[in-house]
C-alpha atoms as a PDB file:
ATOM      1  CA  UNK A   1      84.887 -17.710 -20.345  1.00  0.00           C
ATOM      2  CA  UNK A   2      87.470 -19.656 -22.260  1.00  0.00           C
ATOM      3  CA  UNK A   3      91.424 -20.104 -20.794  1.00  0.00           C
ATOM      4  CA  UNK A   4      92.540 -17.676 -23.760  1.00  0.00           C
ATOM      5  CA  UNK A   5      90.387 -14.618 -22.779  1.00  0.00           C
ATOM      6  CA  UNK A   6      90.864 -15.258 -19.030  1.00  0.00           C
ATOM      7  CA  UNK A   7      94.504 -15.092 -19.954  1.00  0.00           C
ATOM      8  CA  UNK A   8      94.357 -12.156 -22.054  1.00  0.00           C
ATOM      9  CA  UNK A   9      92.023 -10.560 -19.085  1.00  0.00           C
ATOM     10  CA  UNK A  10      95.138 -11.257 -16.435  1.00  0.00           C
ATOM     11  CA  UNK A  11      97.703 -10.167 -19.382  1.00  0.00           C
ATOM     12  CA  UNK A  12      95.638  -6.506 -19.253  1.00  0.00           C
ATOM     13  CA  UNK A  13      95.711  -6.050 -15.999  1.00  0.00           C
ATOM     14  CA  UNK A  14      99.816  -7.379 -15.205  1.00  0.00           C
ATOM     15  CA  UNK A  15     100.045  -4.712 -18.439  1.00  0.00           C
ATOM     16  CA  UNK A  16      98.108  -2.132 -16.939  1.00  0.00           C
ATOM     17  CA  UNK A  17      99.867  -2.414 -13.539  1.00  0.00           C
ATOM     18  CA  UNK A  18     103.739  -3.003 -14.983  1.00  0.00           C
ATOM     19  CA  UNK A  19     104.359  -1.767 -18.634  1.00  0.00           C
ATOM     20  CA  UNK A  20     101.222   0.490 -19.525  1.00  0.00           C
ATOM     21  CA  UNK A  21     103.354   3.874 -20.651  1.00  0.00           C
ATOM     22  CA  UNK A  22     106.500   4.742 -21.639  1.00  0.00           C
ATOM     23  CA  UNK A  23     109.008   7.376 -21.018  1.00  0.00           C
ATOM     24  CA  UNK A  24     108.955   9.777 -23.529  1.00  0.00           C
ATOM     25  CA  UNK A  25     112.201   9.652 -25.799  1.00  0.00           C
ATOM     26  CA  UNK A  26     113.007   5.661 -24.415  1.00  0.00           C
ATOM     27  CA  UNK A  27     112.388   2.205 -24.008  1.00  0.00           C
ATOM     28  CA  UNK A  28     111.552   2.421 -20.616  1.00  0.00           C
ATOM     29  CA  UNK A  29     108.099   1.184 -19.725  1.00  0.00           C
ATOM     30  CA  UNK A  30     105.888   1.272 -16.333  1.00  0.00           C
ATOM     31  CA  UNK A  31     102.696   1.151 -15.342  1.00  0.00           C
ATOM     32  CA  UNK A  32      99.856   1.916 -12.316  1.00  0.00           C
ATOM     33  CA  UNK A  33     102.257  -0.044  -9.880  1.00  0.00           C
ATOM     34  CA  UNK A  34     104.909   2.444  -9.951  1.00  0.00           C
ATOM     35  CA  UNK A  35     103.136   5.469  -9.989  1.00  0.00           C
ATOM     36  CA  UNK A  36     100.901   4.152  -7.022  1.00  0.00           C
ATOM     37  CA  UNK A  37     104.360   2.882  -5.482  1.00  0.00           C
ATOM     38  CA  UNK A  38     105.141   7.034  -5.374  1.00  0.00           C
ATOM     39  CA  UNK A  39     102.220   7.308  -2.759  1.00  0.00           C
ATOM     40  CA  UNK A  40     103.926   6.230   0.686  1.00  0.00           C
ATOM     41  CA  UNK A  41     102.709   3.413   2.168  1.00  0.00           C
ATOM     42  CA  UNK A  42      99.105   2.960   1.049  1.00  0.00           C
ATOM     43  CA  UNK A  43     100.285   2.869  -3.233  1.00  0.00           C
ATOM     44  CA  UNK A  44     102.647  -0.238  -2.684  1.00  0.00           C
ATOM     45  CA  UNK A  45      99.755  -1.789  -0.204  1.00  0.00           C
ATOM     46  CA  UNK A  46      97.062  -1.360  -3.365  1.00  0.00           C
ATOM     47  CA  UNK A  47      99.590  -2.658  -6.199  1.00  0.00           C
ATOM     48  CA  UNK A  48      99.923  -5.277  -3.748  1.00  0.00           C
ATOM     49  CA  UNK A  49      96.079  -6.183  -3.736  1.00  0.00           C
ATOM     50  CA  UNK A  50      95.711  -6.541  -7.602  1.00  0.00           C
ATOM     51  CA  UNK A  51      99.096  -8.708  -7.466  1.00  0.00           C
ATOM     52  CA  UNK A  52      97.053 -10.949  -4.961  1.00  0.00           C
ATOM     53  CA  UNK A  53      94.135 -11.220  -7.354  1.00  0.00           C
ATOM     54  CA  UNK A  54      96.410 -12.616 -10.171  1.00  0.00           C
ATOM     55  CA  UNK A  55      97.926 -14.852  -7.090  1.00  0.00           C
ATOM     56  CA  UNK A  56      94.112 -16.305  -6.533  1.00  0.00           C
ATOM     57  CA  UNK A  57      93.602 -17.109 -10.303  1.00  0.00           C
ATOM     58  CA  UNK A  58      96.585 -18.912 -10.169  1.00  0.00           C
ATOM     59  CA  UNK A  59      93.909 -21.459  -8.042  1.00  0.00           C
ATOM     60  CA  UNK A  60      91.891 -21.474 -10.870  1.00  0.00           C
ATOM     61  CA  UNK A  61      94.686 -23.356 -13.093  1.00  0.00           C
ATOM     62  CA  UNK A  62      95.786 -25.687 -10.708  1.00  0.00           C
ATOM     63  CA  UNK A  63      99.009 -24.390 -10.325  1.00  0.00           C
ATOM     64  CA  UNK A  64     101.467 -26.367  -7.566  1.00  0.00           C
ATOM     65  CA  UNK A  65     101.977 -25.040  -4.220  1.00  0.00           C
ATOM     66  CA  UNK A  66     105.386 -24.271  -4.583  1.00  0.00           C
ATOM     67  CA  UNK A  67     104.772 -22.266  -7.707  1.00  0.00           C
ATOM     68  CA  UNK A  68     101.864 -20.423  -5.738  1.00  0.00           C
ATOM     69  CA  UNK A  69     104.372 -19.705  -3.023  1.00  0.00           C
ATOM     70  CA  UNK A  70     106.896 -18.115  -5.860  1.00  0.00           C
ATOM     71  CA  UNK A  71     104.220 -15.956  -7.011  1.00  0.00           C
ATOM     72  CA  UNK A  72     103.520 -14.692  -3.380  1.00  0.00           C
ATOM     73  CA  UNK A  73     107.268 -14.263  -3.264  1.00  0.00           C
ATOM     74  CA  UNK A  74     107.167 -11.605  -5.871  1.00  0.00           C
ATOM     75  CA  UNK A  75     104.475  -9.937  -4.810  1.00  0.00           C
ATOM     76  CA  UNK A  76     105.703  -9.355  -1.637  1.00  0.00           C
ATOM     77  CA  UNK A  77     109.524  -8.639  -2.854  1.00  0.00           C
ATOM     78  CA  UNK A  78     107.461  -5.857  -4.962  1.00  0.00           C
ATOM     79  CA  UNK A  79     105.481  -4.469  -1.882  1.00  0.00           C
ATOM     80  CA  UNK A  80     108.465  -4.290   0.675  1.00  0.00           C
ATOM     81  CA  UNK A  81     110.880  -2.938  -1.385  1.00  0.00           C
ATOM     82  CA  UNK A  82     108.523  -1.202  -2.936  1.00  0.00           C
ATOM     83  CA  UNK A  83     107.719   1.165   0.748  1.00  0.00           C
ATOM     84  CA  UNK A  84     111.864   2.458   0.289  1.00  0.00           C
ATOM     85  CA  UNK A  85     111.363   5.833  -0.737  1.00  0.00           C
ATOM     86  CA  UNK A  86     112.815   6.923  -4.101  1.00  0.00           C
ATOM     87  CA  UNK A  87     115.035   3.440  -4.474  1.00  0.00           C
ATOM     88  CA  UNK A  88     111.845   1.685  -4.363  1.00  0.00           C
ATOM     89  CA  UNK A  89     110.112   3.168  -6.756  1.00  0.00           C
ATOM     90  CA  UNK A  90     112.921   2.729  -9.359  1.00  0.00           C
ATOM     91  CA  UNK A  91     113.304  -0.866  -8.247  1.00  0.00           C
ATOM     92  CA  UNK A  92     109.097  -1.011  -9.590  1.00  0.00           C
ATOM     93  CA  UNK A  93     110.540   0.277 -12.551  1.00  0.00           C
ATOM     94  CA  UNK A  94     112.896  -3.390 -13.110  1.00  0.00           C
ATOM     95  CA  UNK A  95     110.351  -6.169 -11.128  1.00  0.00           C
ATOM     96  CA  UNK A  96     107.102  -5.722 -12.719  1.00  0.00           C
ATOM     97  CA  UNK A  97     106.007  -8.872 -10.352  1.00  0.00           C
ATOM     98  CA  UNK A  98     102.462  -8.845 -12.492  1.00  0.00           C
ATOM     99  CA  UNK A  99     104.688 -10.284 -15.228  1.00  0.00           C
ATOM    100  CA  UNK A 100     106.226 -12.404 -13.718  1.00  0.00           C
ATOM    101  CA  UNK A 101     103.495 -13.954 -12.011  1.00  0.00           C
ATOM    102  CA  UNK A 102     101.545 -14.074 -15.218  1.00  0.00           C
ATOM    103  CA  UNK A 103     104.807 -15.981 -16.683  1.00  0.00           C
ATOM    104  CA  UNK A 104     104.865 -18.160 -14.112  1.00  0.00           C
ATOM    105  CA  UNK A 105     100.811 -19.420 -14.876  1.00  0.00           C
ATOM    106  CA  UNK A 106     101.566 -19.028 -18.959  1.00  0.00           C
ATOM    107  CA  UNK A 107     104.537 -21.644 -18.368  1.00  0.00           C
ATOM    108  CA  UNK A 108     102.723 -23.933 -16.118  1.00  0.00           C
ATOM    109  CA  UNK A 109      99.501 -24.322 -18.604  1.00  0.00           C
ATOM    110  CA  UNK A 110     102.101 -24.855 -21.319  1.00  0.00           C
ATOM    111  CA  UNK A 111     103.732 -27.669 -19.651  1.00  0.00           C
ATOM    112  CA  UNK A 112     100.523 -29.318 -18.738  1.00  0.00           C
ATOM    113  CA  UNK A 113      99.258 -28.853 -22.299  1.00  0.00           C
ATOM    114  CA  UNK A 114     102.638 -30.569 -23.354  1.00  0.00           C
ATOM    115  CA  UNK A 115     102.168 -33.487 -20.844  1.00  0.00           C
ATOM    116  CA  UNK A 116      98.950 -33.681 -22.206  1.00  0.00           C
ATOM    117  CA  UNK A 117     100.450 -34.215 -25.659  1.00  0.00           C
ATOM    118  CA  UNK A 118     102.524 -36.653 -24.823  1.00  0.00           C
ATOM    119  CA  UNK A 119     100.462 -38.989 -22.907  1.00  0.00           C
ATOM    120  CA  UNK A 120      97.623 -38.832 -25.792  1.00  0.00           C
END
């Protein structure tokens, strides 16, 4: 599998998991994170588990330690506040720390790609 449909792969499931639907009659968009996050406890703990699979591809790009450890921030930002009733689940609504995390690997393979330039 090439980089671009490995991408697009991770960009389904960060879309799946944070901006999938849409309240009706806005711009407000969600996904499978929040509407697990409204099943106490266990919801946040399974959104947290497909968070950690993006987290592990981020291995497969090579991606610094300290950016690893940023992604692993969000994730668990996500997960903890993410077990407050109610205020949690609006705060899913904002974080959408599958984004993010996918941002995080997009930027990195763009800056190696334009180190790559420049050296060549």
């Amino acid at each position: 599998m090439d980089i671009e449909k490995e991408l697009a792969h991770l960009q389904q499931i960060a879309d799946w998991m944070d901006s999938k639907f849409t309240i009706p009659g806005t711009s407000i968009r969600f996904g499978l994170d929040s509407l697990l996050g409204l099943i106490p406890g266990v919801g946040d703990t399974i959104g947290a588990a497909v968070t950690a699979y993006l987290i592990a591809q981020a291995d497969r790009y090579q991606l610094p330690h300290h950016l690893k450890m940023r992604m692993a921030g969000n994730a668990f930002i996500d997960w903890f506040l993410g077990l407050i009733p109610f205020a949690g689940d609006i705060f899913d609504f904002g974080w959408k720390a599958n984004q993010r995390n996918l941002n995080l690997i997009r930027k990195h393979l763009q800056d190696r790609q334009d180190k790559t330039i420049i050296i060549n």
